[in-house]
C-alpha atoms as a PDB file:
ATOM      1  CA  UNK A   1       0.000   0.000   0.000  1.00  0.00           C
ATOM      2  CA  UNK A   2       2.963   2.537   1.047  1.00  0.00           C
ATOM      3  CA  UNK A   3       4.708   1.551  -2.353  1.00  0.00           C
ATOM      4  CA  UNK A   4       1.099   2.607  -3.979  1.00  0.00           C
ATOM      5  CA  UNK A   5       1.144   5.381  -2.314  1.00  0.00           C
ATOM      6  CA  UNK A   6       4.510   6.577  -2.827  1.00  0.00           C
ATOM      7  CA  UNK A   7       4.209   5.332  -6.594  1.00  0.00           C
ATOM      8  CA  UNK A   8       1.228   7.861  -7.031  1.00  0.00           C
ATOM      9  CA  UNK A   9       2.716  10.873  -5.644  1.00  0.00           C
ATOM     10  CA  UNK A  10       5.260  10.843  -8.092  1.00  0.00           C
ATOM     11  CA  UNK A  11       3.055  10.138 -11.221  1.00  0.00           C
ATOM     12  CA  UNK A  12       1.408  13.572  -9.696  1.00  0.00           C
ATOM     13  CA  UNK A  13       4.516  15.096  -9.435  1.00  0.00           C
ATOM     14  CA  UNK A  14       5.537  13.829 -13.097  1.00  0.00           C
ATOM     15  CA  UNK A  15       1.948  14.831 -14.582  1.00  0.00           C
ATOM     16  CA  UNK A  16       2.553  18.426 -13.175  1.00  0.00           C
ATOM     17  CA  UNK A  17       5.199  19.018 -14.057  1.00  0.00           C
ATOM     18  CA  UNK A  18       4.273  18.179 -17.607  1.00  0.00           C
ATOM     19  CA  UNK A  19       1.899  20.781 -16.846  1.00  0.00           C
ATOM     20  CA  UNK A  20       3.262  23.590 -15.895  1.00  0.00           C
ATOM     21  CA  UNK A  21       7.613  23.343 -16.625  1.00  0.00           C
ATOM     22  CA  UNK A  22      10.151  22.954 -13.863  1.00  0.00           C
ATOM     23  CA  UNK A  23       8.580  24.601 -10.279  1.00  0.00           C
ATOM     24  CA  UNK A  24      10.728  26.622  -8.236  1.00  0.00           C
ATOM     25  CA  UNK A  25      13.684  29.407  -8.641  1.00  0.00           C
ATOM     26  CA  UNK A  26      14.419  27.207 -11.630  1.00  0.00           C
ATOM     27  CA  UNK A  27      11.101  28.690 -13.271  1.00  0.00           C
ATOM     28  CA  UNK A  28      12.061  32.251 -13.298  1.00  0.00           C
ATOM     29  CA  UNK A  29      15.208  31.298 -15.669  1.00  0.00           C
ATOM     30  CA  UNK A  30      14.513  30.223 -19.649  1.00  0.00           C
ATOM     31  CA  UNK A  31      15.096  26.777 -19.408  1.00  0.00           C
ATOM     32  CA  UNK A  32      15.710  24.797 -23.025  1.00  0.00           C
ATOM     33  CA  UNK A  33      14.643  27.549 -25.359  1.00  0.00           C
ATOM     34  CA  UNK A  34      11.254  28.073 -23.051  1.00  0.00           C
ATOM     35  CA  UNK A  35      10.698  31.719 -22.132  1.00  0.00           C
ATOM     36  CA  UNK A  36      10.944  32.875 -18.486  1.00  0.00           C
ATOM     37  CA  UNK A  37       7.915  32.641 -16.342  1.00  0.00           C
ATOM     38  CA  UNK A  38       5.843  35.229 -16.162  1.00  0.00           C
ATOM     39  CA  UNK A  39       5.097  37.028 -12.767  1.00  0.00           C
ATOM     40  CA  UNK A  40       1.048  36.551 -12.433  1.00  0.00           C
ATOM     41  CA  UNK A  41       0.783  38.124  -8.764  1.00  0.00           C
ATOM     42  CA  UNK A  42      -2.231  39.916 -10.101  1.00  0.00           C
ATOM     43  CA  UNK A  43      -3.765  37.589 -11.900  1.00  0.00           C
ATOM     44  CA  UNK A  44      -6.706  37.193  -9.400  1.00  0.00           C
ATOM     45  CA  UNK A  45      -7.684  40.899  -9.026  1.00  0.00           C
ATOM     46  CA  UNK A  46     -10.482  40.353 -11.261  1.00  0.00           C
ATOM     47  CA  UNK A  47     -12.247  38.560  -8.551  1.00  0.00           C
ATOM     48  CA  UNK A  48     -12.663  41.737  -5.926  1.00  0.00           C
ATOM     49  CA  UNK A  49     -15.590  42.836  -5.182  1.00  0.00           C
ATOM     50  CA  UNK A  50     -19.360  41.538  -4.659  1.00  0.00           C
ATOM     51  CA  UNK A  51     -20.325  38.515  -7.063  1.00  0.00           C
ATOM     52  CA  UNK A  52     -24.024  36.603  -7.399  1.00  0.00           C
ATOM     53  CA  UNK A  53     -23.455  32.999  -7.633  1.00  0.00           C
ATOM     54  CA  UNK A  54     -24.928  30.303  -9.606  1.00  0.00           C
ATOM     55  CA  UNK A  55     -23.644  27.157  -8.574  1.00  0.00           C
ATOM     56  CA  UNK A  56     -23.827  23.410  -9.872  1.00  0.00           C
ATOM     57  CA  UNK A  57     -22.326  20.557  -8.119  1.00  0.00           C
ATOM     58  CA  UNK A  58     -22.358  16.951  -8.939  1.00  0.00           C
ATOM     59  CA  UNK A  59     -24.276  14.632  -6.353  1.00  0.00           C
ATOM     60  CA  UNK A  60     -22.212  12.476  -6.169  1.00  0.00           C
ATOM     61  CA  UNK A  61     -18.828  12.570  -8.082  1.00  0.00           C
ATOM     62  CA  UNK A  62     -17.046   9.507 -10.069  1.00  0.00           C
ATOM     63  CA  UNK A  63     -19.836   7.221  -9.625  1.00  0.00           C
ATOM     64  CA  UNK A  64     -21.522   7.765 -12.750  1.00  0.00           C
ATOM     65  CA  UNK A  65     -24.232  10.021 -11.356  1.00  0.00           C
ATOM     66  CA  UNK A  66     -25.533  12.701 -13.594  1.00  0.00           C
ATOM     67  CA  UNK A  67     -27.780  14.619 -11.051  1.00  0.00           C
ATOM     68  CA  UNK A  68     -26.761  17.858 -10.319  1.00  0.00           C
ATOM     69  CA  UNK A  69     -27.683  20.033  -7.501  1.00  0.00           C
ATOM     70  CA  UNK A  70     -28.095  23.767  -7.962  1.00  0.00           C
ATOM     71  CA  UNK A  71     -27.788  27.063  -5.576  1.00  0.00           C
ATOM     72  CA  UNK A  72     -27.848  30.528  -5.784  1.00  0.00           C
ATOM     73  CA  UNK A  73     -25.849  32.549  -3.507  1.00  0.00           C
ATOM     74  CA  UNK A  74     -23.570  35.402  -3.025  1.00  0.00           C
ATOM     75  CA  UNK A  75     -19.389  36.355  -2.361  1.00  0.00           C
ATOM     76  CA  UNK A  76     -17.183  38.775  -1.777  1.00  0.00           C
ATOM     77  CA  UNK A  77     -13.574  37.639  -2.873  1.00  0.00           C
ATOM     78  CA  UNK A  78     -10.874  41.003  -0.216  1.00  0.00           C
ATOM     79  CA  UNK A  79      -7.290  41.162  -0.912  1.00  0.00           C
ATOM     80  CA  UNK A  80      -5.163  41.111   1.752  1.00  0.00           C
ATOM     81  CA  UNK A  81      -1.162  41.688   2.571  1.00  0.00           C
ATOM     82  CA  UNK A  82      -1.567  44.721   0.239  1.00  0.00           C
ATOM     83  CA  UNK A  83      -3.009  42.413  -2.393  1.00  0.00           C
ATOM     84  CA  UNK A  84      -0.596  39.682  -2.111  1.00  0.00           C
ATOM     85  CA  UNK A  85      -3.056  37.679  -1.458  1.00  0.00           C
ATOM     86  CA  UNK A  86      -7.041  36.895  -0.963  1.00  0.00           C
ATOM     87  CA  UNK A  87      -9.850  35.644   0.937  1.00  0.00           C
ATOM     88  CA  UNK A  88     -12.955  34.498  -1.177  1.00  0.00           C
ATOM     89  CA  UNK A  89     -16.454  33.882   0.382  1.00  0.00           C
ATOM     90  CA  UNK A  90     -19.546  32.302  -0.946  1.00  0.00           C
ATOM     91  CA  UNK A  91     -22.821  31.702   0.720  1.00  0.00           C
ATOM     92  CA  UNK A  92     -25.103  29.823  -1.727  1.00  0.00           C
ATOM     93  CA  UNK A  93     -28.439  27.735  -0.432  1.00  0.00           C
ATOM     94  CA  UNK A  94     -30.283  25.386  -2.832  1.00  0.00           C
ATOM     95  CA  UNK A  95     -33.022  22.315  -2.332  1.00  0.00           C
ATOM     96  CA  UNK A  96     -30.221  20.176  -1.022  1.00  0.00           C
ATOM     97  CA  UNK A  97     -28.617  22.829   1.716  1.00  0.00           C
ATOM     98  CA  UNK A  98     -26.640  25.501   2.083  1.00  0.00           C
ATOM     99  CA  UNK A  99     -22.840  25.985   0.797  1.00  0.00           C
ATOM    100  CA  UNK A 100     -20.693  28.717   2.971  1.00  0.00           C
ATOM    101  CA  UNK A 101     -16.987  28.394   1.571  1.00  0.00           C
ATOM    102  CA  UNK A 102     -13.948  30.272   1.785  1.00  0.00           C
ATOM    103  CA  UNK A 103     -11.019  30.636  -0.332  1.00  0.00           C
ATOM    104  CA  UNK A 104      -7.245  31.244   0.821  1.00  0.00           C
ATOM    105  CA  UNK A 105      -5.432  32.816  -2.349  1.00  0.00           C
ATOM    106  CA  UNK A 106      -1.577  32.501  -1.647  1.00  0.00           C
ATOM    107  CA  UNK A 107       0.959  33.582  -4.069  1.00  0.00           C
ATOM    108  CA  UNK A 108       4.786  32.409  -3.923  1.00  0.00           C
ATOM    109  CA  UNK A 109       6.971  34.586  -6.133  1.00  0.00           C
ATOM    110  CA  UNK A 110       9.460  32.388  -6.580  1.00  0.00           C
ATOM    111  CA  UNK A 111       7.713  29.459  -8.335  1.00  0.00           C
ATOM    112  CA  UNK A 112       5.239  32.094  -9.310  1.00  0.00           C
ATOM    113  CA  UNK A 113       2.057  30.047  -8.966  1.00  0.00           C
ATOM    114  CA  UNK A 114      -0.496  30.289  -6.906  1.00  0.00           C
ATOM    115  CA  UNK A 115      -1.631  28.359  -3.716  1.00  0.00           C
ATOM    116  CA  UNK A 116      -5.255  27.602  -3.668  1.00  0.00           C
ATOM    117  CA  UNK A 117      -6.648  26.849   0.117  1.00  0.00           C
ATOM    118  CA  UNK A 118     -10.425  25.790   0.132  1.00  0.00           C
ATOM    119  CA  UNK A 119     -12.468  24.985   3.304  1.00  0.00           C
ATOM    120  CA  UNK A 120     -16.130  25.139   4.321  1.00  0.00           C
ATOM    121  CA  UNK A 121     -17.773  26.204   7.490  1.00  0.00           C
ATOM    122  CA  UNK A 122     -19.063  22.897   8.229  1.00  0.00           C
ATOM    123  CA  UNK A 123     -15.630  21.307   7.522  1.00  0.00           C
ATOM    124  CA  UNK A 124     -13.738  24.000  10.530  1.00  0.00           C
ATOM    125  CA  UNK A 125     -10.288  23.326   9.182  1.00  0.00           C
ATOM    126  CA  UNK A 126      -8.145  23.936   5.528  1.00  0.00           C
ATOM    127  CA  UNK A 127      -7.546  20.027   5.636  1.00  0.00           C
ATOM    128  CA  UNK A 128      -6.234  18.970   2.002  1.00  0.00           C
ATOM    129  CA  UNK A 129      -3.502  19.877   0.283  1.00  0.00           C
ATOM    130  CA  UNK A 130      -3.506  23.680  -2.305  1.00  0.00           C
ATOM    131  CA  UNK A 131      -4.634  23.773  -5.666  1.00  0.00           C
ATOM    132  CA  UNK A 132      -1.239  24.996  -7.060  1.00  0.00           C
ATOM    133  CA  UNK A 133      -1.060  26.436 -10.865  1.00  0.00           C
ATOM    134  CA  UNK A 134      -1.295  29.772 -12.692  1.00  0.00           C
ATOM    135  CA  UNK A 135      -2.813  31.285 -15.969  1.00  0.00           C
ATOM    136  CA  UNK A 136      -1.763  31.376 -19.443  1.00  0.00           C
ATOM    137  CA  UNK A 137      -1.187  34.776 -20.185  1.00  0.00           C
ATOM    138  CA  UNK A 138      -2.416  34.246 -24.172  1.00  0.00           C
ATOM    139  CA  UNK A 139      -5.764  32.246 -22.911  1.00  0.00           C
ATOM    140  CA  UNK A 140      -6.667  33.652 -19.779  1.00  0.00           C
ATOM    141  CA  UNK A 141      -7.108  30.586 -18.588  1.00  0.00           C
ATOM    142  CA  UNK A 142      -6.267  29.379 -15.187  1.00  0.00           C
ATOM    143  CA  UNK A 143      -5.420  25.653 -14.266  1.00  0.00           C
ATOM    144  CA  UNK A 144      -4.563  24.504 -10.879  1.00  0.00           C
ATOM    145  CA  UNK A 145      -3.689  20.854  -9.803  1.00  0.00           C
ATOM    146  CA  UNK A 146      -3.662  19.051  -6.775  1.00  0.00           C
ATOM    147  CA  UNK A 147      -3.141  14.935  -5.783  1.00  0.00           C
ATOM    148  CA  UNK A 148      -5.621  13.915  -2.737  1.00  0.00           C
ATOM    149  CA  UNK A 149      -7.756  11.684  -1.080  1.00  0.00           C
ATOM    150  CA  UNK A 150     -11.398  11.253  -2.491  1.00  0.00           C
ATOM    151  CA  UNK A 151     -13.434   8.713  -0.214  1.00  0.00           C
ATOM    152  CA  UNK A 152     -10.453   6.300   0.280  1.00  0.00           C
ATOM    153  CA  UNK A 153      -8.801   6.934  -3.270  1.00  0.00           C
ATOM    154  CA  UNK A 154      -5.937   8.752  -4.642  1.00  0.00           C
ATOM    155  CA  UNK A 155      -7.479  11.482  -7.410  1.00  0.00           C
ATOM    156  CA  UNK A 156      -6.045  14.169  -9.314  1.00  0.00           C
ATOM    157  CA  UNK A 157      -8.122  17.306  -8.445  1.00  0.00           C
ATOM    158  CA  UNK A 158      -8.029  20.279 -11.301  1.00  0.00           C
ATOM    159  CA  UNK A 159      -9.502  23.600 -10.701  1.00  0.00           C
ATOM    160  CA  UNK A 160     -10.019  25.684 -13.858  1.00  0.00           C
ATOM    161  CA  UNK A 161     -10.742  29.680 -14.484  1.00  0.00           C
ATOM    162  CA  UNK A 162     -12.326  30.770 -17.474  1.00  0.00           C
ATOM    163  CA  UNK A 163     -14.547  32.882 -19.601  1.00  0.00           C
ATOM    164  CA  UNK A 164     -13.384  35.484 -17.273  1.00  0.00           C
ATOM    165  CA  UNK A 165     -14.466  39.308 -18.392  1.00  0.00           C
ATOM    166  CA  UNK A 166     -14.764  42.564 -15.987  1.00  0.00           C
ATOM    167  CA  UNK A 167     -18.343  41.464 -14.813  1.00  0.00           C
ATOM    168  CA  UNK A 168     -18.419  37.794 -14.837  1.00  0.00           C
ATOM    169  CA  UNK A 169     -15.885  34.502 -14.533  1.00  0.00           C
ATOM    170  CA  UNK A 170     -16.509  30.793 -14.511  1.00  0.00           C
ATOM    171  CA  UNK A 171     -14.791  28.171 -12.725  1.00  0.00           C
ATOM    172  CA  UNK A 172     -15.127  23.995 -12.920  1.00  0.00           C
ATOM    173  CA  UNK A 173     -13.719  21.557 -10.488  1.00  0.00           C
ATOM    174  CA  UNK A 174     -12.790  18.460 -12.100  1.00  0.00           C
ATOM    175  CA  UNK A 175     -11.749  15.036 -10.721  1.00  0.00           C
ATOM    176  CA  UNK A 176      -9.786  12.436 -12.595  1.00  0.00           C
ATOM    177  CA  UNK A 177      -9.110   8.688 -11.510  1.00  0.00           C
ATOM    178  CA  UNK A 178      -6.966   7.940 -13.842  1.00  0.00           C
ATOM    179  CA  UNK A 179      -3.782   9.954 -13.496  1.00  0.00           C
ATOM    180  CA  UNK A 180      -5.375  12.737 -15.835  1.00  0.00           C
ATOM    181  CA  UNK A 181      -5.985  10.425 -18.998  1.00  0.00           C
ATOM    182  CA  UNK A 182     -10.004  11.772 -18.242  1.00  0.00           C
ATOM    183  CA  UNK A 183     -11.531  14.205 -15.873  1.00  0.00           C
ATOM    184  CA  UNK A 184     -15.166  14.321 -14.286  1.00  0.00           C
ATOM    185  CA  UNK A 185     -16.728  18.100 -14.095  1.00  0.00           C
ATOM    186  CA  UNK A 186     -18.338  18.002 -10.332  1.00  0.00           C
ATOM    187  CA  UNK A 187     -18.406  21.902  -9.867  1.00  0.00           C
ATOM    188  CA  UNK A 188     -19.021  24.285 -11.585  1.00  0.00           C
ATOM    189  CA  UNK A 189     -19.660  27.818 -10.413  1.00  0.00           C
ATOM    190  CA  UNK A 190     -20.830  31.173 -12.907  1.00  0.00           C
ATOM    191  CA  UNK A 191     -20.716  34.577 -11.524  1.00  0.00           C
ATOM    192  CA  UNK A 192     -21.484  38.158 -12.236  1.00  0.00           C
ATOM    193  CA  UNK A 193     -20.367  41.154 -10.444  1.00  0.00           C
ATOM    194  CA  UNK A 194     -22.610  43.404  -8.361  1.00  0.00           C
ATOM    195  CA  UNK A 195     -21.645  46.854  -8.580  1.00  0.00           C
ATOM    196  CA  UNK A 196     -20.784  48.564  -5.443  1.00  0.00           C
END
């Protein structure tokens, strides 16, 4: 089981770095004809301010369910450490509950990614491990990966940012069994600013 274990952590390791280049100081140096890394400390200040929330989660992920749960709700997504970083809130209720969530935004400057922390109030701790990526400055798109525990099995967790314009952004959390060959949307929130 260890050897599993141990075994999967580095195919996670291997797949990101596929993903994303070599992590660390390394990244801020070309490395085989690849352009520096860009710095992307701002790349989340499109998210302050007051959002309405439309979110769709998947009943029950990788186990072939199709029934989706919906909520409305609200947010408010503060920088803080003079915009270093940010704290994201959601409140969204639905037929099935309520959803209260916060975000921890962390940005290291030296891999330049991002660190994404997720917890809910009923949860009371951060728990699993960040959601570590950046954006593609051509796209706009932002992927973020993580390798955790999903009812007893090892998963690949992807968080994605898209579609993202001054008064609205999407973002899908995916889940993938099978070391990132396919991925499972489970999440998926849409939102559109309210003006202050």
């Amino acid at each position: 089981m260890k050897a599993q274990r141990v075994r999967g952590i580095a195919l996670a390791v291997l797949a990101v770095t596929t993903a994303w280049g070599p992590g660390g100081a390394e990244a801020q140096e070309p490395v085989m004809g690849r352009p520096a890394a860009r710095d992307g400390q701002r790349d989340f200040d499109f998210l302050i301010g007051k959002w309405k929330y439309h979110l769709s989660r998947l009943e029950n992920p990788l186990s072939g369910s199709t029934k989706w749960l919906e909520f409305e709700g609200t947010g408010v997504c503060r920088p803080i450490w003079g915009g270093d970083a940010q704290i994201d809130e959601i409140d969204a209720q639905g037929p099935s509950g309520r959803v209260q969530g916060l975000t921890l935004r962390l940005y290291d400057p030296v891999a330049r990614q991002w660190n994404l922390n997720y917890t809910t109030k009923k949860s009371g701790s951060m728990g699993g491990p960040p959601t570590v990526g950046s954006f593609d400055a051509k796209n706009g798109r932002g992927e973020f990966y993580d390798y955790e525990q999903w009812r007893g099995r090892w998963i690949f967790v992807r968080y994605v940012w898209k579609d993202i314009t001054p008064s609205s952004a999407r973002f899908e959390q995916s889940f993938s069994e099978d070391g990132g060959k396919t991925w499972e949307v489970n999440w998926i929130t849409t939102q559109t600013r309210v003006e202050e």
